[in-house]
N, C-alpha and C. Protein backbone atom coordinates (compact mmCIF):
# COMPACT_ATOMS: atom_id res chain seq x y z
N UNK A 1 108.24 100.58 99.97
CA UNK A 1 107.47 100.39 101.19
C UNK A 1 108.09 99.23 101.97
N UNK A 2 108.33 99.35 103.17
CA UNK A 2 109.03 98.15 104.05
C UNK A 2 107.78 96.91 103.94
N UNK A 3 108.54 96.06 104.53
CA UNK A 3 107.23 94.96 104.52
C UNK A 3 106.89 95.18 105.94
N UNK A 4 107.01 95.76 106.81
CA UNK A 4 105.96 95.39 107.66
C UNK A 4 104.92 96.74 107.48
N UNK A 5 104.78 97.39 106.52
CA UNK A 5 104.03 98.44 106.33
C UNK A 5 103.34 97.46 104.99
N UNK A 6 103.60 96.76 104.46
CA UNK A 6 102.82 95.58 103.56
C UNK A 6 102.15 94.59 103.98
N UNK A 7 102.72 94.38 105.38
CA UNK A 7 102.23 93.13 105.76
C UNK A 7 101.08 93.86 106.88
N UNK A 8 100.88 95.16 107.22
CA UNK A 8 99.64 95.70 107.67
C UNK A 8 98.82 95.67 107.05
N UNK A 9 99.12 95.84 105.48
CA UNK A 9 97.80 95.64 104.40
C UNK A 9 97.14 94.62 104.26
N UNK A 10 98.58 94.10 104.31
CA UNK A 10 97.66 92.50 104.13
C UNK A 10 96.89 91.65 105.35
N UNK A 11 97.34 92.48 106.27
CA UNK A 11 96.08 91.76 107.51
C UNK A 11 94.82 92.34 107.50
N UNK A 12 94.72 94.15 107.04
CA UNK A 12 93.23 94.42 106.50
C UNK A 12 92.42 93.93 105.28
N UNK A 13 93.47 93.35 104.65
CA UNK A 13 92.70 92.81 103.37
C UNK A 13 91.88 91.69 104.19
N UNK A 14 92.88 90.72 104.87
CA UNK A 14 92.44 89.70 105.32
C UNK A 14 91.07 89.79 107.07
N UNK A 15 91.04 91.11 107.10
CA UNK A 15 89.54 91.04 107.73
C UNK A 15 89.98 91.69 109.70
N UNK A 16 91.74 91.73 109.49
CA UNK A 16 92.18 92.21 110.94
C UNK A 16 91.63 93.50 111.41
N UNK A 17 91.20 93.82 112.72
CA UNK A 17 90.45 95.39 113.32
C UNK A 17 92.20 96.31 113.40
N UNK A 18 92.61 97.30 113.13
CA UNK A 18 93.72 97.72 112.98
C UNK A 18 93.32 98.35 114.68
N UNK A 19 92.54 98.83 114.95
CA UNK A 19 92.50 99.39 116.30
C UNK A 19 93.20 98.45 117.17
N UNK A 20 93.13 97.91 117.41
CA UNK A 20 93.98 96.62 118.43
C UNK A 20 95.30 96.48 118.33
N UNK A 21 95.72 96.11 119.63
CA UNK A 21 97.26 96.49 119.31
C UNK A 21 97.81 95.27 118.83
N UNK A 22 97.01 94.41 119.27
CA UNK A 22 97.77 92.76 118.48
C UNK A 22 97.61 93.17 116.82
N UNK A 23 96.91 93.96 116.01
CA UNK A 23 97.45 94.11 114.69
C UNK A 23 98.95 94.75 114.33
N UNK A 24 99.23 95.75 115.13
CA UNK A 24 100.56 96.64 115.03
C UNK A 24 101.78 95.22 114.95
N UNK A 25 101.56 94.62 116.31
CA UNK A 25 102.23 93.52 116.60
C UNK A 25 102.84 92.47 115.85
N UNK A 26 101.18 92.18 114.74
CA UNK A 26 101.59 91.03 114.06
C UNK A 26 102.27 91.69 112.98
N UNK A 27 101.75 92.89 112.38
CA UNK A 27 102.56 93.20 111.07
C UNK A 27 103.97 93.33 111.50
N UNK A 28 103.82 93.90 112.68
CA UNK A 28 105.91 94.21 113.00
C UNK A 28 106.40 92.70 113.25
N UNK A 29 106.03 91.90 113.54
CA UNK A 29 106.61 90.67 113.39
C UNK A 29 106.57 89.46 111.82
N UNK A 30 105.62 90.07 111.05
CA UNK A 30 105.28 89.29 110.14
C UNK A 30 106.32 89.74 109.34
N UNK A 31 106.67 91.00 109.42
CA UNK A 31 107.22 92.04 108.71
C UNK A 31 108.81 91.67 108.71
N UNK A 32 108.96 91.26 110.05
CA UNK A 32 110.43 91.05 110.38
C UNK A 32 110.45 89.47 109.68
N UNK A 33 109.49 88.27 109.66
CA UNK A 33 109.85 87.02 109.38
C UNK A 33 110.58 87.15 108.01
N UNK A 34 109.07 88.22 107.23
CA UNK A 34 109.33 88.32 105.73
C UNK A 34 111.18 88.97 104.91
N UNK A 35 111.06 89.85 106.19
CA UNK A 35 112.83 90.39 105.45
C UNK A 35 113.90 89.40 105.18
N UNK A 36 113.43 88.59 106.83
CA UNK A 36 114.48 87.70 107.24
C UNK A 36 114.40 86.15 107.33
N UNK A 37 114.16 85.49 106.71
CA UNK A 37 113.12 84.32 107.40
C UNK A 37 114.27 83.50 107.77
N UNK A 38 114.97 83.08 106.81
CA UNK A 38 116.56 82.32 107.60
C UNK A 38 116.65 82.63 109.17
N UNK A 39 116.86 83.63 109.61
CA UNK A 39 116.49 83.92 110.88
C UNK A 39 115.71 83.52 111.80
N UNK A 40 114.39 83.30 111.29
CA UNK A 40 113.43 82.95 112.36
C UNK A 40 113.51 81.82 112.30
N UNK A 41 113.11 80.91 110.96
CA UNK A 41 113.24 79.46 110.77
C UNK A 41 114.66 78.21 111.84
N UNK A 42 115.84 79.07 112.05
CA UNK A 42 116.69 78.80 112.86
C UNK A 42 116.06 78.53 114.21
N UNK A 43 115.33 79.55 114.35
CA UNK A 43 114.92 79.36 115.70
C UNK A 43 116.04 80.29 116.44
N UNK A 44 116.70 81.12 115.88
CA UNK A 44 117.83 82.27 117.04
C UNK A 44 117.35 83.25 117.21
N UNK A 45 116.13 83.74 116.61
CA UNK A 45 115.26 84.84 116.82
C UNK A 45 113.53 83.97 117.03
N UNK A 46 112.84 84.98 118.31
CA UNK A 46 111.60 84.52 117.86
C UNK A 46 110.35 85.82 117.89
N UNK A 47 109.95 85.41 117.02
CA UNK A 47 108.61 86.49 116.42
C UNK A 47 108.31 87.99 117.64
N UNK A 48 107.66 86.76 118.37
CA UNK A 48 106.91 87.22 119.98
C UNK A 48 108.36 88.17 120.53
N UNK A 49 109.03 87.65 120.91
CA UNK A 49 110.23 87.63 121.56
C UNK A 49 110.73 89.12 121.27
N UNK A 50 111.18 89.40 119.53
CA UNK A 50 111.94 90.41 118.76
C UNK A 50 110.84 91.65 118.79
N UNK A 51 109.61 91.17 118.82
CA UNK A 51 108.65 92.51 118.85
C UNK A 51 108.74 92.65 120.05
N UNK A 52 108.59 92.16 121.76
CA UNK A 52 108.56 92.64 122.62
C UNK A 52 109.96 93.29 122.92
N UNK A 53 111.04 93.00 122.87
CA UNK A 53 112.76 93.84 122.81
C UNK A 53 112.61 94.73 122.31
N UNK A 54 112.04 94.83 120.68
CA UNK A 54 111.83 95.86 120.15
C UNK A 54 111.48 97.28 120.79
N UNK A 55 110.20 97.11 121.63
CA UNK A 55 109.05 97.97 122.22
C UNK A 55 109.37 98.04 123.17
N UNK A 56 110.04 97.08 124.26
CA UNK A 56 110.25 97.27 125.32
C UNK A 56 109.00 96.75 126.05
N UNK A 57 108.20 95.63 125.42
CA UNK A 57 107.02 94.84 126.03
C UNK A 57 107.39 93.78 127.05
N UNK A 58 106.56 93.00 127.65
CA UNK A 58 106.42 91.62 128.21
C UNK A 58 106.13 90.86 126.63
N UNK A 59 106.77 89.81 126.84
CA UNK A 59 106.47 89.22 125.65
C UNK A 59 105.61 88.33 125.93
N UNK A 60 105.19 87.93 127.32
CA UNK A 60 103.76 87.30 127.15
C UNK A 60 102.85 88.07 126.75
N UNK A 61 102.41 89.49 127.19
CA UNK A 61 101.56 90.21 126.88
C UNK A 61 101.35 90.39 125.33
N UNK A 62 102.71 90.81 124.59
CA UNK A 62 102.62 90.78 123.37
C UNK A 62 101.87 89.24 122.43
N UNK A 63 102.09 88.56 123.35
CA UNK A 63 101.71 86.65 122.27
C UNK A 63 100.39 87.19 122.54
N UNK A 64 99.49 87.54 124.07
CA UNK A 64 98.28 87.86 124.12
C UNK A 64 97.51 88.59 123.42
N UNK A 65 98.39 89.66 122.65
CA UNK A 65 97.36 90.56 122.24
C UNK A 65 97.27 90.10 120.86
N UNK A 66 98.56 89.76 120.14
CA UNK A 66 98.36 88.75 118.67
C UNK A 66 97.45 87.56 118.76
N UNK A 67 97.22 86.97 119.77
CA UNK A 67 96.20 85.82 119.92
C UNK A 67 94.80 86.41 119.40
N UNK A 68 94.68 87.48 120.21
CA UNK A 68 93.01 88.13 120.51
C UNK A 68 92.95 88.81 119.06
N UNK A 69 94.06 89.83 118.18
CA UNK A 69 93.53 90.28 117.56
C UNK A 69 93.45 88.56 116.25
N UNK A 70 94.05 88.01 116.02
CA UNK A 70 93.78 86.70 115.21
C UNK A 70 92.68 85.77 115.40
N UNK A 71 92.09 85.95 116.63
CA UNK A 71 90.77 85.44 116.95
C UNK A 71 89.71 86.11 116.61
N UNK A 72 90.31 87.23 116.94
CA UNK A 72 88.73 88.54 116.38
C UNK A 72 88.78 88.04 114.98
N UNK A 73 89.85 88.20 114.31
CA UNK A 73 89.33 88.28 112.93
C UNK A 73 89.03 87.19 112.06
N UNK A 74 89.67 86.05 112.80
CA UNK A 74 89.14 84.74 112.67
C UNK A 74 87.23 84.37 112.53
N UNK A 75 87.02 85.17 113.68
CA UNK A 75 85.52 84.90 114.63
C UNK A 75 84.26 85.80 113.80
N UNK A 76 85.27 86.61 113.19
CA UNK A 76 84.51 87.86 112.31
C UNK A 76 83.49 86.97 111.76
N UNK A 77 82.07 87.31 111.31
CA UNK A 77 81.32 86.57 110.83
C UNK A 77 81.80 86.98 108.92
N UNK A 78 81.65 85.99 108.13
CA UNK A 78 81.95 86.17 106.86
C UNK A 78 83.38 86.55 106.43
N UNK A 79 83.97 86.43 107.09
CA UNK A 79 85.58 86.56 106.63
C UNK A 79 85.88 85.52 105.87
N UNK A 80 85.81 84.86 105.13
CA UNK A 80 86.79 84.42 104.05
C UNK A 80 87.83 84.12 103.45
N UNK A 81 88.01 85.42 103.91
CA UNK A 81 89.73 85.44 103.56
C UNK A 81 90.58 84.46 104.12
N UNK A 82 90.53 85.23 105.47
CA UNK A 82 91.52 84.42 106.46
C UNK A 82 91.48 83.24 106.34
N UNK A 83 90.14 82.47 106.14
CA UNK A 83 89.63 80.99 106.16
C UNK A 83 90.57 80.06 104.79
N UNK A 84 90.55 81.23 103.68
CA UNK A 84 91.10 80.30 102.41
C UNK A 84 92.34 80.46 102.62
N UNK A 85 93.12 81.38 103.05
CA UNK A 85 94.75 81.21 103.35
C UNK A 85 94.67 80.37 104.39
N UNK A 86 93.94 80.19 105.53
CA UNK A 86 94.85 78.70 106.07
C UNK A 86 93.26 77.72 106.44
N UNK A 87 93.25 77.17 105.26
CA UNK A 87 92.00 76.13 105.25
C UNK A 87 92.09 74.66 105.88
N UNK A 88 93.31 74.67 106.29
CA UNK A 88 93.15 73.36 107.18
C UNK A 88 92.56 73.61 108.68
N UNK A 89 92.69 74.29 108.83
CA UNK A 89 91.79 74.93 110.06
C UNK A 89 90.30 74.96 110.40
N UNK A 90 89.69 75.13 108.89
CA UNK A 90 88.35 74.89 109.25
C UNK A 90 87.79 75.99 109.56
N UNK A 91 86.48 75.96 110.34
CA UNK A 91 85.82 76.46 111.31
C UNK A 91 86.11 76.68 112.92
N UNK A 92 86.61 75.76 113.09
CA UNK A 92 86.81 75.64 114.28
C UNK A 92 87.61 77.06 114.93
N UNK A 93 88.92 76.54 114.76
CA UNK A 93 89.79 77.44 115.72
C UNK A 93 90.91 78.20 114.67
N UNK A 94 91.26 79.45 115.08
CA UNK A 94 92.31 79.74 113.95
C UNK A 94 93.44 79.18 114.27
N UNK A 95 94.45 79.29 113.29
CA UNK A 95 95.99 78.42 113.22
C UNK A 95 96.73 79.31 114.52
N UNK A 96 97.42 78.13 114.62
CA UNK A 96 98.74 78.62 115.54
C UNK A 96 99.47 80.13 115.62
N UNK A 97 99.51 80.45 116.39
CA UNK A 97 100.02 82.14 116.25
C UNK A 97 101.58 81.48 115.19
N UNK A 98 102.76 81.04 115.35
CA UNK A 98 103.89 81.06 115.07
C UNK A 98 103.29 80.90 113.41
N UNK A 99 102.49 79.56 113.13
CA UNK A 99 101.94 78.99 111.90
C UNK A 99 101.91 80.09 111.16
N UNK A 100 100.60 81.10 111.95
CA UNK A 100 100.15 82.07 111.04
C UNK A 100 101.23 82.99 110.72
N UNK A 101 102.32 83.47 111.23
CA UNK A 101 102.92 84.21 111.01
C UNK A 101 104.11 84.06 110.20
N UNK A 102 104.16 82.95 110.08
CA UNK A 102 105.45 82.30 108.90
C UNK A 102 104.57 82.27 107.84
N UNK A 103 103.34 81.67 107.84
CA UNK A 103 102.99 81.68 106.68
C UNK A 103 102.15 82.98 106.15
N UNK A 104 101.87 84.04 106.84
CA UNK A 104 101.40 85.26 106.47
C UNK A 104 102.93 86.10 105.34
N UNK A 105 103.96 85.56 106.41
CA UNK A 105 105.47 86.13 105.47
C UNK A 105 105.78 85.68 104.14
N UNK A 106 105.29 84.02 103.87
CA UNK A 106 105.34 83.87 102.67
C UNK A 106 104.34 84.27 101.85
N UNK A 107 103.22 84.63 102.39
CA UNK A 107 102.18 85.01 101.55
C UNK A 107 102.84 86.47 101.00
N UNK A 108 103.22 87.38 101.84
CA UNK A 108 103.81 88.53 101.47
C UNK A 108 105.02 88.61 100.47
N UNK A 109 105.85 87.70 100.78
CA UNK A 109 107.09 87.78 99.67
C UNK A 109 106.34 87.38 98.38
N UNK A 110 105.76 86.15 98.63
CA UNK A 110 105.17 85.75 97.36
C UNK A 110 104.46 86.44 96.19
N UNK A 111 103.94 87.62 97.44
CA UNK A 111 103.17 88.78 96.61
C UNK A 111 103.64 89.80 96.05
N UNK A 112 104.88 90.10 96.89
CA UNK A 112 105.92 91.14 96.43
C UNK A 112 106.95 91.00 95.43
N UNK A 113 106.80 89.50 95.52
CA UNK A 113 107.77 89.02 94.16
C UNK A 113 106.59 88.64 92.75
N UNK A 114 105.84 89.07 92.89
CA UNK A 114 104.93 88.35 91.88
C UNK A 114 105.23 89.11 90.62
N UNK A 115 104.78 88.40 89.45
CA UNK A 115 104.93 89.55 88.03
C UNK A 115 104.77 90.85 88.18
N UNK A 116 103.13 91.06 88.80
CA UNK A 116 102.35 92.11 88.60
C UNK A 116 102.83 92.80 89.07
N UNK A 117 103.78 92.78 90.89
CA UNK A 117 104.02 93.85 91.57
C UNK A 117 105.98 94.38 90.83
N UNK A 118 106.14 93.45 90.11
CA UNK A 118 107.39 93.90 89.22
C UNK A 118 106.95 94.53 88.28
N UNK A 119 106.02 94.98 87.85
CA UNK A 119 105.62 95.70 86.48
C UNK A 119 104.95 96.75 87.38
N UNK A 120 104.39 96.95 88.29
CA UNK A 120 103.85 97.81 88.73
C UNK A 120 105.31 98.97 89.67
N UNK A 121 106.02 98.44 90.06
CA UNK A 121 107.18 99.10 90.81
C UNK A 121 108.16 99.43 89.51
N UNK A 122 107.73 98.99 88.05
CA UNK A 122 108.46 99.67 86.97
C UNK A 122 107.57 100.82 86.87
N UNK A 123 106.11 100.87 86.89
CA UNK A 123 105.36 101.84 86.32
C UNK A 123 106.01 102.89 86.90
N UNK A 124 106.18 102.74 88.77
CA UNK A 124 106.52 103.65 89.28
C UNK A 124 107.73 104.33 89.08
N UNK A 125 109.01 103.32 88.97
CA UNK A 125 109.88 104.11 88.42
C UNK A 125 110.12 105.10 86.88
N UNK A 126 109.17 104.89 86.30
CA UNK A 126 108.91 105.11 84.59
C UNK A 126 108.55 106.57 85.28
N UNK A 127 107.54 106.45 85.87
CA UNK A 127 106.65 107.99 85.89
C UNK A 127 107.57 108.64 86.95
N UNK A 128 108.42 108.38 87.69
CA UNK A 128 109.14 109.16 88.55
C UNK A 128 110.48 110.10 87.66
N UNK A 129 110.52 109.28 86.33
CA UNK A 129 111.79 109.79 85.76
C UNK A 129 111.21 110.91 84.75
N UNK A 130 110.16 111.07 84.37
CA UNK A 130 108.96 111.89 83.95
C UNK A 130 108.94 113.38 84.13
């Protein structure tokens, strides 16, 4: 599975409305930090920027619609989630669009490299040879 088809999951885990186009957005950009992050961290690529080229967007429009859908799900009453992955934030306001999205990428590698998902991508190869 690519990561930005992982990193869609992981914004519904975390409480995102997929109807909105700022979700498509963030996974295709979260997606791209996670492959590549040397890249973005440089600063020669940027998030906003590579998804609007991509699509053929305004890339202000694109920062707009990742704002709104990260606020919705921020604003969601009882979300949780979102709140314990970036808890310096509080109540108040959600994190920085760039913030959230570097650190949504490490949340993803982190997860994709974890034990469980190495024993689980053996299961799969075990039962494919079956």
């Amino acid at each position: 599975m690519k990561k930005a088809d992982c990193s869609a999951y992981l914004l519904l885990e975390l409480g995102f409305y997929p109807q909105l186009t700022g979700f498509a957005f963030l996974a295709y950009a979260i997606g791209a930090v996670a492959e590549d992050p040397a890249r973005f961290y440089t600063r020669k690529v940027r998030p906003i920027a590579l998804v609007a080229e991509s699509l053929g967007l305004d890339p202000e429009n694109v920062r707009r619609d990742m704002l709104y859908a990260l606020r919705t799900a921020w604003e969601t009453r009882g979300n949780t989630a979102l709140r314990r992955l970036c808890p310096k934030n509080g109540e108040g306001y959600p994190p920085q669009l760039y913030e959230f999205i570097f650190r949504l990428a490490l949340e993803l590698n982190r997860r994709l490299s974890s034990p469980d998902q190495g024993e689980a991508s053996e299961d799969r190869a075990a039962s494919s040879r079956i």
